[in-house]
PDB file of N, CA and C in Angstrom:
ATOM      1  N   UNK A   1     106.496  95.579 144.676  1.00  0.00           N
ATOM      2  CA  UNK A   1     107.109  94.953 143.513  1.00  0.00           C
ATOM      3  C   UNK A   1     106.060  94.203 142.686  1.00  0.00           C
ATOM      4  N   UNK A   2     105.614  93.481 143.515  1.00  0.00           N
ATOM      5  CA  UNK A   2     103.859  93.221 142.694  1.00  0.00           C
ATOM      6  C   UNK A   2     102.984  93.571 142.000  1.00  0.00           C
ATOM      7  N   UNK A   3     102.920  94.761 142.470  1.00  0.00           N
ATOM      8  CA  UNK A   3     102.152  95.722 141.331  1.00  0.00           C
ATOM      9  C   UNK A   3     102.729  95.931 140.689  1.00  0.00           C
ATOM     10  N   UNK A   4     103.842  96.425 140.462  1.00  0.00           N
ATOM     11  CA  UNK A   4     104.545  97.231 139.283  1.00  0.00           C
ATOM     12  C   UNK A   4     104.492  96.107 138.151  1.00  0.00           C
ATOM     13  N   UNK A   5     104.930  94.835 138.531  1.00  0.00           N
ATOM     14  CA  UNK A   5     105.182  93.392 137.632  1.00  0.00           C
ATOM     15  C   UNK A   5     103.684  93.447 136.896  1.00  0.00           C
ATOM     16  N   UNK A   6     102.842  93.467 137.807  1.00  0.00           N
ATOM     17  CA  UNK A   6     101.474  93.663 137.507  1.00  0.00           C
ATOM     18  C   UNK A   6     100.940  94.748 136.700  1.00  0.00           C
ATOM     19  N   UNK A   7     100.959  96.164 136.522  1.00  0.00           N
ATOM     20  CA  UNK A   7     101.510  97.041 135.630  1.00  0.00           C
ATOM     21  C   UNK A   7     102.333  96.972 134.655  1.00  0.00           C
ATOM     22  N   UNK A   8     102.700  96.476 134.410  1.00  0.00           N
ATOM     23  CA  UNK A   8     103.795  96.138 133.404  1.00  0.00           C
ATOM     24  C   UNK A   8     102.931  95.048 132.245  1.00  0.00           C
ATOM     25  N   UNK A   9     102.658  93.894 133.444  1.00  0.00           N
ATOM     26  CA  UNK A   9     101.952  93.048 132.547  1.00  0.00           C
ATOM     27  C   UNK A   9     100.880  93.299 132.118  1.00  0.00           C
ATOM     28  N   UNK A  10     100.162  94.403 132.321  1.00  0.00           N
ATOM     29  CA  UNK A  10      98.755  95.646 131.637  1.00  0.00           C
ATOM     30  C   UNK A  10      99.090  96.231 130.548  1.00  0.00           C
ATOM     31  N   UNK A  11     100.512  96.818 131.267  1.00  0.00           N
ATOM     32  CA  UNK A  11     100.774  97.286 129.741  1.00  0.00           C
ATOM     33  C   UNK A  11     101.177  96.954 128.323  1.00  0.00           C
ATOM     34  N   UNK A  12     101.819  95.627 128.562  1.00  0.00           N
ATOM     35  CA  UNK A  12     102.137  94.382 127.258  1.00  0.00           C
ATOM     36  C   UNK A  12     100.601  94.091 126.844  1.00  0.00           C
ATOM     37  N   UNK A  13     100.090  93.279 127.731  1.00  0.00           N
ATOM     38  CA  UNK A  13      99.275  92.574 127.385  1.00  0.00           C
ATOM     39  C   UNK A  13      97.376  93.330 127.561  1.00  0.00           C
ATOM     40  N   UNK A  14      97.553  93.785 128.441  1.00  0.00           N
ATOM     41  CA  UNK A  14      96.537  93.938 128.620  1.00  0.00           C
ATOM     42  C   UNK A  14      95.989  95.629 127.935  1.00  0.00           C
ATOM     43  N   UNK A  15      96.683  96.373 126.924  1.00  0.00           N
ATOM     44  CA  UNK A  15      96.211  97.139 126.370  1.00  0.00           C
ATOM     45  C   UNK A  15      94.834  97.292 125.633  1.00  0.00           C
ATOM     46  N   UNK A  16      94.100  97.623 126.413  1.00  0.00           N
ATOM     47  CA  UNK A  16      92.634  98.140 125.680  1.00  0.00           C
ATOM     48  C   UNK A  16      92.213  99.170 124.691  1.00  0.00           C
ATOM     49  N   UNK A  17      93.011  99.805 124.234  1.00  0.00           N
ATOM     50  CA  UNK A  17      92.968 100.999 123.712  1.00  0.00           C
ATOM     51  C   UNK A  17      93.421 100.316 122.080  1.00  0.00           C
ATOM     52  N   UNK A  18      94.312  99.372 122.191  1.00  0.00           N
ATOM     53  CA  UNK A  18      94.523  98.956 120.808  1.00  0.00           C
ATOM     54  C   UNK A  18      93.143  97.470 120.120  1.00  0.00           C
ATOM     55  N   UNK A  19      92.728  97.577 121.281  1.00  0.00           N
ATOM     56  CA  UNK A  19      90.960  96.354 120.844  1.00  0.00           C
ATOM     57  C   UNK A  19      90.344  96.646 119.807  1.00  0.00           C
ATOM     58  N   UNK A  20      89.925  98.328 119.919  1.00  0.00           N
ATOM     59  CA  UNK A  20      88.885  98.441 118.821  1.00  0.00           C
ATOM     60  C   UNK A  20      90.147  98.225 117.700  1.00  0.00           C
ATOM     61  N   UNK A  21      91.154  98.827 117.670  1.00  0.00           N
ATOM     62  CA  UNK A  21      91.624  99.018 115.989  1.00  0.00           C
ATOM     63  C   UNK A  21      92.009  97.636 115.579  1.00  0.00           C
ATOM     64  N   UNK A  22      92.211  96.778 115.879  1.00  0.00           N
ATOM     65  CA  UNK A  22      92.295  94.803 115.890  1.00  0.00           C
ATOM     66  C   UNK A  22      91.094  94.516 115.516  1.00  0.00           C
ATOM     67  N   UNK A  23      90.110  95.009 115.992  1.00  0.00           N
ATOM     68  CA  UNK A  23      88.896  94.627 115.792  1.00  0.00           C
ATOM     69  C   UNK A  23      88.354  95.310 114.474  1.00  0.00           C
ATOM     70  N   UNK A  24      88.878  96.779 114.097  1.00  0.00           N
ATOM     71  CA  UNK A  24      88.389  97.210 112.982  1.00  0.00           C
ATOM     72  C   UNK A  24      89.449  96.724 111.839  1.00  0.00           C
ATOM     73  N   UNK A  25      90.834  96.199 112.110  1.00  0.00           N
ATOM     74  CA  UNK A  25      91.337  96.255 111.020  1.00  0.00           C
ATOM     75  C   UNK A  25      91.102  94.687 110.881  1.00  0.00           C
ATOM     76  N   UNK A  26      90.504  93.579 111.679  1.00  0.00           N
ATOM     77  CA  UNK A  26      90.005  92.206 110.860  1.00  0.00           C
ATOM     78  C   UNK A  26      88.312  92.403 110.174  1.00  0.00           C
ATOM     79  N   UNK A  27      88.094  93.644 110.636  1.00  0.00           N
ATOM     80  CA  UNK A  27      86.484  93.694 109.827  1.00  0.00           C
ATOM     81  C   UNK A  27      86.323  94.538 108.340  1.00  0.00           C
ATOM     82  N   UNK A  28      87.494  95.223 108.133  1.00  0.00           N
ATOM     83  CA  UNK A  28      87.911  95.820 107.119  1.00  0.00           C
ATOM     84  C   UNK A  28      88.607  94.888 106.037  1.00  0.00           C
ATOM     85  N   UNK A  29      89.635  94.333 106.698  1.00  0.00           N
ATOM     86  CA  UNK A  29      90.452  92.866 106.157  1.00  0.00           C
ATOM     87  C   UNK A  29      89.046  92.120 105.367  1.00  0.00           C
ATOM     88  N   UNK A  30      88.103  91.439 106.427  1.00  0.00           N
ATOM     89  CA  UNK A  30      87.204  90.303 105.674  1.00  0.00           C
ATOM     90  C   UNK A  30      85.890  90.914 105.080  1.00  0.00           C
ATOM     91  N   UNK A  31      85.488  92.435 105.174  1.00  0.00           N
ATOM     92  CA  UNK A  31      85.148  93.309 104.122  1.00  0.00           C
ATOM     93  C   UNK A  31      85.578  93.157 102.716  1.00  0.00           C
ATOM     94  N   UNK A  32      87.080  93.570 102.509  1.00  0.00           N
ATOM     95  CA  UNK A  32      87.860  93.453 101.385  1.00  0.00           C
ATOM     96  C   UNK A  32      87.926  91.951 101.056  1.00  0.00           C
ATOM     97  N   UNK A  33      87.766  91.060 101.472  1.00  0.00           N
ATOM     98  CA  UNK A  33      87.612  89.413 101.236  1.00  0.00           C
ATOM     99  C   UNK A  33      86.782  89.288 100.460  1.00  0.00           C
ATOM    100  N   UNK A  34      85.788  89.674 101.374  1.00  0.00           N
ATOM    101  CA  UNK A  34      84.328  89.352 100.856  1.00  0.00           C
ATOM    102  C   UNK A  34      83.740  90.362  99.340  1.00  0.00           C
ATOM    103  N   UNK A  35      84.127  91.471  99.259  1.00  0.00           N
ATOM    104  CA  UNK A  35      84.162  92.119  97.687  1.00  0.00           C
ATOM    105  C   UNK A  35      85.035  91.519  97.015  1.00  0.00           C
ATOM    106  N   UNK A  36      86.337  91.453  97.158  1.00  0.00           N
ATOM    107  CA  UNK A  36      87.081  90.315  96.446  1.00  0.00           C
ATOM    108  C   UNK A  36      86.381  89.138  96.134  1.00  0.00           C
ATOM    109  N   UNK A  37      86.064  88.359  96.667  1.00  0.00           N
ATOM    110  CA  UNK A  37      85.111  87.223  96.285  1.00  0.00           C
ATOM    111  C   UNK A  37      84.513  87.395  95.260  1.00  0.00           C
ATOM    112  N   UNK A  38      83.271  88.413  96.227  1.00  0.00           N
ATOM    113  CA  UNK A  38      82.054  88.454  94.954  1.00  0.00           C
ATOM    114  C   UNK A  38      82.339  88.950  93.455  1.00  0.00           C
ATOM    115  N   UNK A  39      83.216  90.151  93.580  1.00  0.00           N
ATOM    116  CA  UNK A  39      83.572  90.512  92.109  1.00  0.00           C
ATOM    117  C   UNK A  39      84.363  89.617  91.185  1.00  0.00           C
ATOM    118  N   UNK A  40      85.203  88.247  91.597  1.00  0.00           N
ATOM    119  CA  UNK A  40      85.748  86.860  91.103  1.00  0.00           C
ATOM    120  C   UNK A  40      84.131  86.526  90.696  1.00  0.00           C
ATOM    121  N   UNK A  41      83.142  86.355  92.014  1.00  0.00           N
ATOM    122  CA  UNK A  41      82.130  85.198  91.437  1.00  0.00           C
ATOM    123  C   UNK A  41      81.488  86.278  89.951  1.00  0.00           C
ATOM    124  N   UNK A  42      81.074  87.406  90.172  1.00  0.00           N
ATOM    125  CA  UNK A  42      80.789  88.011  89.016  1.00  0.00           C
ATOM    126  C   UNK A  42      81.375  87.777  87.660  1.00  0.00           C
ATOM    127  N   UNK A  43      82.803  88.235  87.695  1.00  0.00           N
ATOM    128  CA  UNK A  43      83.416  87.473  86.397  1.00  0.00           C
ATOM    129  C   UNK A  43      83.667  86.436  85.872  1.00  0.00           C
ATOM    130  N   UNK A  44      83.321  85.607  86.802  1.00  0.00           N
ATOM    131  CA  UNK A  44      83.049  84.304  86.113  1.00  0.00           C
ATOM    132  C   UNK A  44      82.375  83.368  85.429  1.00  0.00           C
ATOM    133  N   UNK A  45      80.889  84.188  86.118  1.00  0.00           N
ATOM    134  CA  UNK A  45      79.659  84.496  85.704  1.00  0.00           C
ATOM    135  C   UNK A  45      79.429  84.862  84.720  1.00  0.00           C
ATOM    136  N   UNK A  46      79.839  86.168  84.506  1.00  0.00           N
ATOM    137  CA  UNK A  46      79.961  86.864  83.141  1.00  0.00           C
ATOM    138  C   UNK A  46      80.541  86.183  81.831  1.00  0.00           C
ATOM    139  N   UNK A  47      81.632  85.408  82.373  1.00  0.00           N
ATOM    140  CA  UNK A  47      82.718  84.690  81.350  1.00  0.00           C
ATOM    141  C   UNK A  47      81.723  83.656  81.089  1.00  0.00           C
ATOM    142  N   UNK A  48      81.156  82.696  81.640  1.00  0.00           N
ATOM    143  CA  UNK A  48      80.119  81.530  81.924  1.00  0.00           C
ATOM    144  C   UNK A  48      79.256  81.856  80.710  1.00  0.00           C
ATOM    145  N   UNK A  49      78.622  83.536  80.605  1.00  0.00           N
ATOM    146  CA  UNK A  49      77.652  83.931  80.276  1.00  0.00           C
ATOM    147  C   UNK A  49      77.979  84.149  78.829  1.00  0.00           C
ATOM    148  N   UNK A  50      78.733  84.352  78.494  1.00  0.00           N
ATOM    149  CA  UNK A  50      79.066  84.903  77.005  1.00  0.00           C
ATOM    150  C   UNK A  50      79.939  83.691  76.201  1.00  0.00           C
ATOM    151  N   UNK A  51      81.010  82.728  77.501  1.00  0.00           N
ATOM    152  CA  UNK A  51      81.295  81.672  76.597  1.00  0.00           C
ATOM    153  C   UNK A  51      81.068  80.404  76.613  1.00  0.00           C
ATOM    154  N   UNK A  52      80.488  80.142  75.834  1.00  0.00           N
ATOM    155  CA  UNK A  52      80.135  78.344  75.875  1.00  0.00           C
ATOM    156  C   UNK A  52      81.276  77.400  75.838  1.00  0.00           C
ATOM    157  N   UNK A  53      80.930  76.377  76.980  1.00  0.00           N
ATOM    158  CA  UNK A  53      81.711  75.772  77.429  1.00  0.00           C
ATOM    159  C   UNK A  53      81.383  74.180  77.250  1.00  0.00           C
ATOM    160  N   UNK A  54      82.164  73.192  76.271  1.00  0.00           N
ATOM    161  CA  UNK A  54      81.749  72.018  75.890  1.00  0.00           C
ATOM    162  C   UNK A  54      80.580  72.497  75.295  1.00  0.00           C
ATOM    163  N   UNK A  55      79.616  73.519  74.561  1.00  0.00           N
ATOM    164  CA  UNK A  55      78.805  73.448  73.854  1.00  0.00           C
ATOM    165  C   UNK A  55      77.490  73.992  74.404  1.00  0.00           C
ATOM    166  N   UNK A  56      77.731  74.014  76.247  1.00  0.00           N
ATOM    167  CA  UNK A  56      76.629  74.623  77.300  1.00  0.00           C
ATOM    168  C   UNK A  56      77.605  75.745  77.511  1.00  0.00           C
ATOM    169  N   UNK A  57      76.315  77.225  77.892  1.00  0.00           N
ATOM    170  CA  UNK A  57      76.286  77.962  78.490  1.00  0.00           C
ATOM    171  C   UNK A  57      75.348  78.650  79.355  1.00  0.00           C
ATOM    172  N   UNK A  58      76.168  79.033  80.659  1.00  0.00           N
ATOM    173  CA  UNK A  58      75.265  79.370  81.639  1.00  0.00           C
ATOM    174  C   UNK A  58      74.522  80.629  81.664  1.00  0.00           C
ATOM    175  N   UNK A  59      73.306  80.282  81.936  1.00  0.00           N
ATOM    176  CA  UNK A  59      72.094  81.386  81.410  1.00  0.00           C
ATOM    177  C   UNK A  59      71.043  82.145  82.739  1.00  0.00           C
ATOM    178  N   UNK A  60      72.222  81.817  83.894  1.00  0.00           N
ATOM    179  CA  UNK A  60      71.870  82.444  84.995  1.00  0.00           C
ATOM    180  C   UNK A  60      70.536  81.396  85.734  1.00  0.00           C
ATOM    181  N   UNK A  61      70.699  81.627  87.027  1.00  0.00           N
ATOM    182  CA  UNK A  61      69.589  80.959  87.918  1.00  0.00           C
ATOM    183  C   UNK A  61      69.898  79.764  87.698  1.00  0.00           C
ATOM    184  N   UNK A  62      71.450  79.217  88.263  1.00  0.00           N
ATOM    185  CA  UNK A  62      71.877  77.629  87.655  1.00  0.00           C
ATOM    186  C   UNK A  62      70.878  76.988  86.556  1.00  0.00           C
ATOM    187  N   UNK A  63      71.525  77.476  85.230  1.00  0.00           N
ATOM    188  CA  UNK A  63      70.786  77.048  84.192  1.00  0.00           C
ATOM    189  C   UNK A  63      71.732  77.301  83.230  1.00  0.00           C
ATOM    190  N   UNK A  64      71.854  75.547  82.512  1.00  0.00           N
ATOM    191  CA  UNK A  64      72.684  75.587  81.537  1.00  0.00           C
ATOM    192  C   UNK A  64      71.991  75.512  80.205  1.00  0.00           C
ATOM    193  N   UNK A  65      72.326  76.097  79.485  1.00  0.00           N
ATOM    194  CA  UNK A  65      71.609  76.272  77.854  1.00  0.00           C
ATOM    195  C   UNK A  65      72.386  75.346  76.672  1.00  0.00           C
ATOM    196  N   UNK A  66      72.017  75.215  76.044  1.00  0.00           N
ATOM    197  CA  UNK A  66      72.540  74.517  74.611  1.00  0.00           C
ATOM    198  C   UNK A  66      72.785  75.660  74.100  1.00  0.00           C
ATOM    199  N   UNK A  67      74.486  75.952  73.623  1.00  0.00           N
ATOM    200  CA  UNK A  67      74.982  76.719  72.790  1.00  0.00           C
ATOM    201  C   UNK A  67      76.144  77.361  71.812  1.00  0.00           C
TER     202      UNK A  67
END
């Protein structure tokens, strides 16, 4: 009866076969985070870059310009 309880509780919990895809679908997940991010920090950048803001605009390499 032990084992079987024990078997049982392998098979809930202790499935190995579903590790890697947990493991690939949080590295895919914070993949897509992390391009998400950067393409926000890009356009903002861009926006930074073309519109002056209070009279400064940013001119890349943290550098604000008179403009």
């Amino acid at each position: 009866m032990e084992s079987q309880q024990l078997s049982v509780f392998q098979a809930k919990y202790l499935n190995l076969t579903e590790i890697p895809f947990f493991i690939f679908s949080f590295l895919s997940l914070f993949m897509v985070h992390v391009i998400i991010k950067s393409l926000i920090i890009k356009i903002i950048k861009l926006c930074l870059l073309r519109v002056p803001i209070f009279g400064f605009r940013f001119s890349g390499g943290n550098k604000w310009v008179k403009g």
